[in-house]
Protein backbone atom coordinates (compact mmCIF):
# COMPACT_ATOMS: atom_id res chain seq x y z
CA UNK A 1 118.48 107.12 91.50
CA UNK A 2 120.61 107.00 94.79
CA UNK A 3 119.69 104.67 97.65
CA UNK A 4 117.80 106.93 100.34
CA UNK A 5 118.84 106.19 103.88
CA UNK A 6 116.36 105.78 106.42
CA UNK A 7 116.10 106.08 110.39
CA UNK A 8 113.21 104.93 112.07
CA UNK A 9 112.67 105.45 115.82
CA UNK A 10 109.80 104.35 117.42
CA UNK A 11 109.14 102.58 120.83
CA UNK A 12 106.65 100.20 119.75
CA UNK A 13 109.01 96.83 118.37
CA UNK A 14 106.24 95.45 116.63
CA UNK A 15 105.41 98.45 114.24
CA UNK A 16 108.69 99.26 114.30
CA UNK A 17 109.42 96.10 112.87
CA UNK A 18 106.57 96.76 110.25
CA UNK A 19 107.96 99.92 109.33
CA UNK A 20 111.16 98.57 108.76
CA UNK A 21 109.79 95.83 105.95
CA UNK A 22 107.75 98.03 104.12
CA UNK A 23 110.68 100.73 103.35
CA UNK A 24 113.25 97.90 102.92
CA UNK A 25 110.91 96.50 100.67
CA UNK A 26 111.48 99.04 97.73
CA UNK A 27 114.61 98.64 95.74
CA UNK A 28 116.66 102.39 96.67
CA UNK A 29 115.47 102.61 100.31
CA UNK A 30 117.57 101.57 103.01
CA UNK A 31 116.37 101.86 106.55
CA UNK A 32 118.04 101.03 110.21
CA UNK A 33 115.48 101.44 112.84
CA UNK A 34 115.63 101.87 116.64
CA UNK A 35 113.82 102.12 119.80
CA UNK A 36 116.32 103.84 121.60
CA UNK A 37 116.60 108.04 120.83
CA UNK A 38 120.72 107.69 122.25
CA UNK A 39 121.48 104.94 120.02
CA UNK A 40 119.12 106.23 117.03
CA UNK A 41 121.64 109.44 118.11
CA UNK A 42 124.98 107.40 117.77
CA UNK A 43 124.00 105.72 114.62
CA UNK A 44 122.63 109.51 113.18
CA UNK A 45 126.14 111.42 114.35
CA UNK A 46 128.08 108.67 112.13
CA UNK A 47 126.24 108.06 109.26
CA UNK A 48 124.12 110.57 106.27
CA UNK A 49 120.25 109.86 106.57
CA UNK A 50 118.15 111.39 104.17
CA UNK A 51 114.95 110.94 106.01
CA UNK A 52 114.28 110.05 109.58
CA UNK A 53 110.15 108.62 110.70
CA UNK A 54 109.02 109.21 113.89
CA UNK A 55 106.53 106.50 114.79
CA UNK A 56 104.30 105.46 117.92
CA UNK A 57 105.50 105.59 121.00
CA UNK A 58 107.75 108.55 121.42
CA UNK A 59 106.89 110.99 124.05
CA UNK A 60 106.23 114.42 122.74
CA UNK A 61 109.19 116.37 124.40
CA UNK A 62 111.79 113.28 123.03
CA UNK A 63 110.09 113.57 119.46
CA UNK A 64 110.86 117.20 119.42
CA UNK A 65 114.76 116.98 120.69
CA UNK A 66 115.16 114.18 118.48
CA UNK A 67 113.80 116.17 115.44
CA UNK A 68 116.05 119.48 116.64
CA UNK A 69 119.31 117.27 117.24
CA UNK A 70 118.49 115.82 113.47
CA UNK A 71 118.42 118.87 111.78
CA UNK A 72 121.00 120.67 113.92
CA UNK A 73 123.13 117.60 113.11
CA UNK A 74 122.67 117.27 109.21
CA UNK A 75 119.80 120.27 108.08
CA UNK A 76 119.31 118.72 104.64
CA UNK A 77 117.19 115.91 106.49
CA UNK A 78 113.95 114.97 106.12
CA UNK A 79 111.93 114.35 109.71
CA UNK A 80 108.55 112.57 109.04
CA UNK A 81 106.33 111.52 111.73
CA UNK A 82 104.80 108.62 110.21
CA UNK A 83 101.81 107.06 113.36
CA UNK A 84 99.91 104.28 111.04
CA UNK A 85 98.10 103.81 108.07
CA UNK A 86 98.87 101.35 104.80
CA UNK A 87 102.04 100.65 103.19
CA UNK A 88 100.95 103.01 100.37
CA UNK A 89 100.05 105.41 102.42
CA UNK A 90 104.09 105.71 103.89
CA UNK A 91 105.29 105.59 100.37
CA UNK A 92 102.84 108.65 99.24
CA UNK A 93 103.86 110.26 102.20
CA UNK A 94 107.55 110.14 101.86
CA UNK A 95 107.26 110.45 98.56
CA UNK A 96 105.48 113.82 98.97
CA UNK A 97 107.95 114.64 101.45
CA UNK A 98 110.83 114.88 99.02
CA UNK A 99 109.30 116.13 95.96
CA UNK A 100 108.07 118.71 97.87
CA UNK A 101 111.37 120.05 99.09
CA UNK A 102 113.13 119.47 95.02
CA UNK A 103 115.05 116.22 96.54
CA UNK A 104 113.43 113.84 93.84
């Protein structure tokens, strides 16, 4: 199976921070996370992500330009808002994500 990139914005550093563990964690997931949407923006425009989360602290308006610049950007990607629950829970749910649309 091929490593899955991961971007992560979210303007909380401490869940951030979190979120970042838990998906390096597993062996073929590789994630880069930010608080900032421009340099989550910079990092997206120069690199292939195969699924971005959206976590706490994003204002509504930013979460939906963000998403919208994503998919604009590279439409094969996966945009998950992901606001809290286990470690299982964010694997399910990504998990879910991609079998859903054939991608594992």
């Amino acid at each position: 199976m091929k490593t899955l990139e991961f971007l992560l914005l979210g303007k909380n550093e401490e869940i951030l921070a979190i979120l970042l563990r838990l998906v390096n964690a597993y062996e073929d997931w590789n994630a880069v996370g930010f608080s900032s949407e421009k340099e989550a923006q910079e990092y997206f425009q120069n690199h292939k992500i195969d699924v971005v989360l959206l976590s706490s602290g994003i204002e509504d308006h930013v979460e939906k330009e963000f998403t919208l610049f994503c998919l604009k950007q590279q439409p094969d990607v996966e945009v998950i808002e992901h606001f809290g629950g286990g470690s299982g829970l964010l694997k399910t749910e990504i998990l879910h994500r991609l079998h859903q649309k054939g991608k594992i």
